[in-house]
N, C-alpha and C. Protein backbone atom coordinates (compact mmCIF):
# COMPACT_ATOMS: atom_id res chain seq x y z
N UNK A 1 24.23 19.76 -20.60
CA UNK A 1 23.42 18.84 -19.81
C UNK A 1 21.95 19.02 -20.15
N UNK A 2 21.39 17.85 -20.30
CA UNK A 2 19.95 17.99 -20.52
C UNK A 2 19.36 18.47 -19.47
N UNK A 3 19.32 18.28 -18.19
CA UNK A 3 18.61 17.89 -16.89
C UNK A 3 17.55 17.21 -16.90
N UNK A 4 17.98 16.11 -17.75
CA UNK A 4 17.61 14.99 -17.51
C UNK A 4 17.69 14.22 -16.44
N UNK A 5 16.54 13.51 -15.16
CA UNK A 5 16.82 13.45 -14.00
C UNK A 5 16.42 11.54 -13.88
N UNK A 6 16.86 10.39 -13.59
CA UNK A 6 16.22 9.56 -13.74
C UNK A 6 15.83 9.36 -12.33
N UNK A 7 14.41 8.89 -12.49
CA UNK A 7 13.64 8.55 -11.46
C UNK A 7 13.11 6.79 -11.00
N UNK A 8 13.73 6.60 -10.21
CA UNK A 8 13.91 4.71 -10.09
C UNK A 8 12.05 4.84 -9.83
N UNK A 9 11.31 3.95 -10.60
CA UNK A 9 10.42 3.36 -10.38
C UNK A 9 10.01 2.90 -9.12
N UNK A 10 8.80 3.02 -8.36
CA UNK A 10 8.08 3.09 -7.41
C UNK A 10 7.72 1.16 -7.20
N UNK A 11 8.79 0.56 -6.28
CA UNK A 11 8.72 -0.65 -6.35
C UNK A 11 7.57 -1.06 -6.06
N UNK A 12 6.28 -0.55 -5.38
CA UNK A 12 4.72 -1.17 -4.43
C UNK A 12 3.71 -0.23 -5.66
N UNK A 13 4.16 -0.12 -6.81
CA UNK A 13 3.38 1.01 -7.71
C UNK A 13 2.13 -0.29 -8.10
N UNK A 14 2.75 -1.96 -8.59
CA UNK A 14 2.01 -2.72 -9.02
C UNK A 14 1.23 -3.14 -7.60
N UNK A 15 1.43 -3.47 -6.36
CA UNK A 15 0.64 -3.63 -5.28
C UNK A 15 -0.08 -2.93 -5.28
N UNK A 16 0.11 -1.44 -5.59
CA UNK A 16 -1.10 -0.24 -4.89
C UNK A 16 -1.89 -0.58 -5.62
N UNK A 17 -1.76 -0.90 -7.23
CA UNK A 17 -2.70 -1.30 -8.50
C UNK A 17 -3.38 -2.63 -8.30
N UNK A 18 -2.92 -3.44 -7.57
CA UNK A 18 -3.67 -4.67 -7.48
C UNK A 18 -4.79 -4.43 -6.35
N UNK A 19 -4.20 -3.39 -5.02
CA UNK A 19 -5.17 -3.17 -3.97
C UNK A 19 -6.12 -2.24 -4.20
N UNK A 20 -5.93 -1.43 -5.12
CA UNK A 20 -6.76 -0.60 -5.43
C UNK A 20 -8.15 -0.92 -6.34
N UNK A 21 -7.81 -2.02 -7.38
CA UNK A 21 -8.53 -2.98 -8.06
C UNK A 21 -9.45 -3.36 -6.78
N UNK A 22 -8.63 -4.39 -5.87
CA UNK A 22 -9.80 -5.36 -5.01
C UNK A 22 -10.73 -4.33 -4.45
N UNK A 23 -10.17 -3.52 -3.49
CA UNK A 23 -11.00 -2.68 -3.00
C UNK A 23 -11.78 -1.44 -3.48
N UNK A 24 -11.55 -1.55 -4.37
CA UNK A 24 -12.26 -0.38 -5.16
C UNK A 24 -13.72 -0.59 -4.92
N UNK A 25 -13.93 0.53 -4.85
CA UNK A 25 -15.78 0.86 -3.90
C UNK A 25 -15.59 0.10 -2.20
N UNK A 26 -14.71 0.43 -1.86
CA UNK A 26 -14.96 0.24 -0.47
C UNK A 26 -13.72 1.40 -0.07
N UNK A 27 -12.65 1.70 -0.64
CA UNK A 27 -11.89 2.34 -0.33
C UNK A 27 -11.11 3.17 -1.02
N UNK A 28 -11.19 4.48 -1.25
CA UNK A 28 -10.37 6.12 -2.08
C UNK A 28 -8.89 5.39 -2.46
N UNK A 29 -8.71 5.75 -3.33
CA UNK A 29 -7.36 5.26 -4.00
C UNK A 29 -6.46 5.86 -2.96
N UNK A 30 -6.67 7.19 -2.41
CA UNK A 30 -5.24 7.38 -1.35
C UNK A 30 -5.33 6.72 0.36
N UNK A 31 -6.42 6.37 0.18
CA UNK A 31 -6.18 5.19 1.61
C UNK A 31 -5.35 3.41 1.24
N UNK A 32 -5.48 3.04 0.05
CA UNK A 32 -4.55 2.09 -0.30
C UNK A 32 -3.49 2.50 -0.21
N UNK A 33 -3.06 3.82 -1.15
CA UNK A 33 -1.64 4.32 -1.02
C UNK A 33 -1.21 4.65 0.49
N UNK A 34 -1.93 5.46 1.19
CA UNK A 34 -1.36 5.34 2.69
C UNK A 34 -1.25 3.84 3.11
N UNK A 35 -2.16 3.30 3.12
CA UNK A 35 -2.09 1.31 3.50
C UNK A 35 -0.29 1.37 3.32
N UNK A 36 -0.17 1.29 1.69
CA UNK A 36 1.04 0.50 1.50
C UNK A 36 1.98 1.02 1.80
N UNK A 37 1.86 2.38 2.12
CA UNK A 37 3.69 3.65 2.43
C UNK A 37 3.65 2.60 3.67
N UNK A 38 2.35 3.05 5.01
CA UNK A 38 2.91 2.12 5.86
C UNK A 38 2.82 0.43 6.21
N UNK A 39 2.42 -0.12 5.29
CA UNK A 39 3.08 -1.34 5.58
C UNK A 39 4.71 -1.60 5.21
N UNK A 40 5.00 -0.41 4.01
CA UNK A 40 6.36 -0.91 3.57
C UNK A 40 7.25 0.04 4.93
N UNK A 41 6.87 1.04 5.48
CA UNK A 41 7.47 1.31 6.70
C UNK A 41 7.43 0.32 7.88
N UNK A 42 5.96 -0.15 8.19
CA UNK A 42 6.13 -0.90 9.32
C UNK A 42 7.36 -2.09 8.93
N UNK A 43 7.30 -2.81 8.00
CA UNK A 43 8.08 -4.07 7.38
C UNK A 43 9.24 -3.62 7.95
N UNK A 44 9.61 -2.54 7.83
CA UNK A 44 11.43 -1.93 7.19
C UNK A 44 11.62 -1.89 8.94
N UNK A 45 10.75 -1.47 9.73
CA UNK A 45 10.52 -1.33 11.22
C UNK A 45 11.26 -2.51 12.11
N UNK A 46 9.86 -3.71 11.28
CA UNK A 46 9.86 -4.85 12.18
C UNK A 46 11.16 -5.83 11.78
N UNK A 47 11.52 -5.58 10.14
CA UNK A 47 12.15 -6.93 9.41
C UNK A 47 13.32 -6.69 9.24
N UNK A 48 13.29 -5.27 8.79
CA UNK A 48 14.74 -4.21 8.13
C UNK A 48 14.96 -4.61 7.24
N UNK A 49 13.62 -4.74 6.50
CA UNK A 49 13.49 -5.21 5.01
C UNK A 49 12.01 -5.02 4.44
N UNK A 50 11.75 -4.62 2.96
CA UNK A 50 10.57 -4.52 3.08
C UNK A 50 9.97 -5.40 1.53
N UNK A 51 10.31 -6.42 1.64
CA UNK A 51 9.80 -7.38 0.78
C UNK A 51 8.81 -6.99 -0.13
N UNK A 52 8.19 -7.08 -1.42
CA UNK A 52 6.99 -6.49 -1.94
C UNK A 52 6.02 -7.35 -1.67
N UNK A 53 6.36 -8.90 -0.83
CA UNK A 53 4.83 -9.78 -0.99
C UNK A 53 4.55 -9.08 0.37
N UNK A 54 5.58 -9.09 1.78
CA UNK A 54 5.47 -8.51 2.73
C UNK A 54 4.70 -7.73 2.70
N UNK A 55 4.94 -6.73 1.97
CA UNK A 55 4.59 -5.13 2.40
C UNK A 55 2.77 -5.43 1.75
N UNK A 56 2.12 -6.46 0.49
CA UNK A 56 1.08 -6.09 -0.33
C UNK A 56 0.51 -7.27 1.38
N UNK A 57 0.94 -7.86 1.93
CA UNK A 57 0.47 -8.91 2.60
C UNK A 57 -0.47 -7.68 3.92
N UNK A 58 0.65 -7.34 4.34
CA UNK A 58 0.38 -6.19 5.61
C UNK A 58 -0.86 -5.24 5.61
N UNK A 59 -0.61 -4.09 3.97
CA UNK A 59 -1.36 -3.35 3.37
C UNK A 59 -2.97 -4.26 3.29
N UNK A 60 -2.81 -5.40 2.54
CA UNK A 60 -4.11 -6.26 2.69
C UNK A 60 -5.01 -5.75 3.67
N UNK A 61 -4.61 -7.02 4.92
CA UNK A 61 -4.74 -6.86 6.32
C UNK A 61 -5.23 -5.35 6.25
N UNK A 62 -4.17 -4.31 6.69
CA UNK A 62 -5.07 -2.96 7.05
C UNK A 62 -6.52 -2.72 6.39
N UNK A 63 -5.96 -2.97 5.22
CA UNK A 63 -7.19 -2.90 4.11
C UNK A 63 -8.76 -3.50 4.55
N UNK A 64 -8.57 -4.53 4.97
CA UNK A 64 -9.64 -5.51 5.13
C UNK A 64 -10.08 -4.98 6.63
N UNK A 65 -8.93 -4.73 7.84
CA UNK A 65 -9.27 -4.16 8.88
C UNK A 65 -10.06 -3.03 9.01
N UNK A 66 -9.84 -1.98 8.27
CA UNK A 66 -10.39 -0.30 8.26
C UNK A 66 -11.52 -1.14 7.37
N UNK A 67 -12.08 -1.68 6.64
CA UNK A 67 -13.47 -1.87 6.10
C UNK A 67 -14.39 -2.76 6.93
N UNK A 68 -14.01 -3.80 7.99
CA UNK A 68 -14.36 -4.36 8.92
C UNK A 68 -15.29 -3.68 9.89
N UNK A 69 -14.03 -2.17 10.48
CA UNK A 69 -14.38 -0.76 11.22
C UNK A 69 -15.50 -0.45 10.81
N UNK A 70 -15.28 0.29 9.57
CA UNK A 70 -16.47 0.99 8.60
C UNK A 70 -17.76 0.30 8.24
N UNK A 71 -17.81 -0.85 8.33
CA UNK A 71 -19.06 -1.30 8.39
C UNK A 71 -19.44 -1.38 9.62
N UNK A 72 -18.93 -1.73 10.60
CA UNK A 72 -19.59 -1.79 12.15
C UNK A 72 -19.92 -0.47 12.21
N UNK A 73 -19.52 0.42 12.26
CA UNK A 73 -19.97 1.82 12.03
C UNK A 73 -20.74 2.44 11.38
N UNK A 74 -21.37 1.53 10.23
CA UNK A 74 -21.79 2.35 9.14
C UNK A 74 -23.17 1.52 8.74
């Protein structure tokens, strides 16, 4: 045996890359990645499904919300 292990590809890997693009300079690459773990949790929560437009739709939203925060604050 090799231990060779296959590892299924990270279905929200191209979302985190598209959100990370927009927001870049407003937000650390691991606050997108938290964004999207939980939007694809909340989805799976609310839908019992976690769609990839769903989940980049949700992540958005937070996205745009927590920078909304941060400027009233900042």
């Amino acid at each position: 045996m090799s231990g060779h292990v296959d590892v299924e590809p990270d279905p929200y890997a191209d979302v985190e890359a598209t959100l990370r693009d927009e927001f870049a300079g407003v937000h650390p690459p691991a606050t997108v990645t938290r964004c999207v773990e939980a939007a694809h949790y909340g989805a799976l929560e609310v839908t019992g499904c976690a769609h990839r437009g769903l989940v980049e739709r949700i992540a958005r939203r937070h996205l745009e919300v927590l920078a909304l925060v941060a400027a009233e604050h900042g």
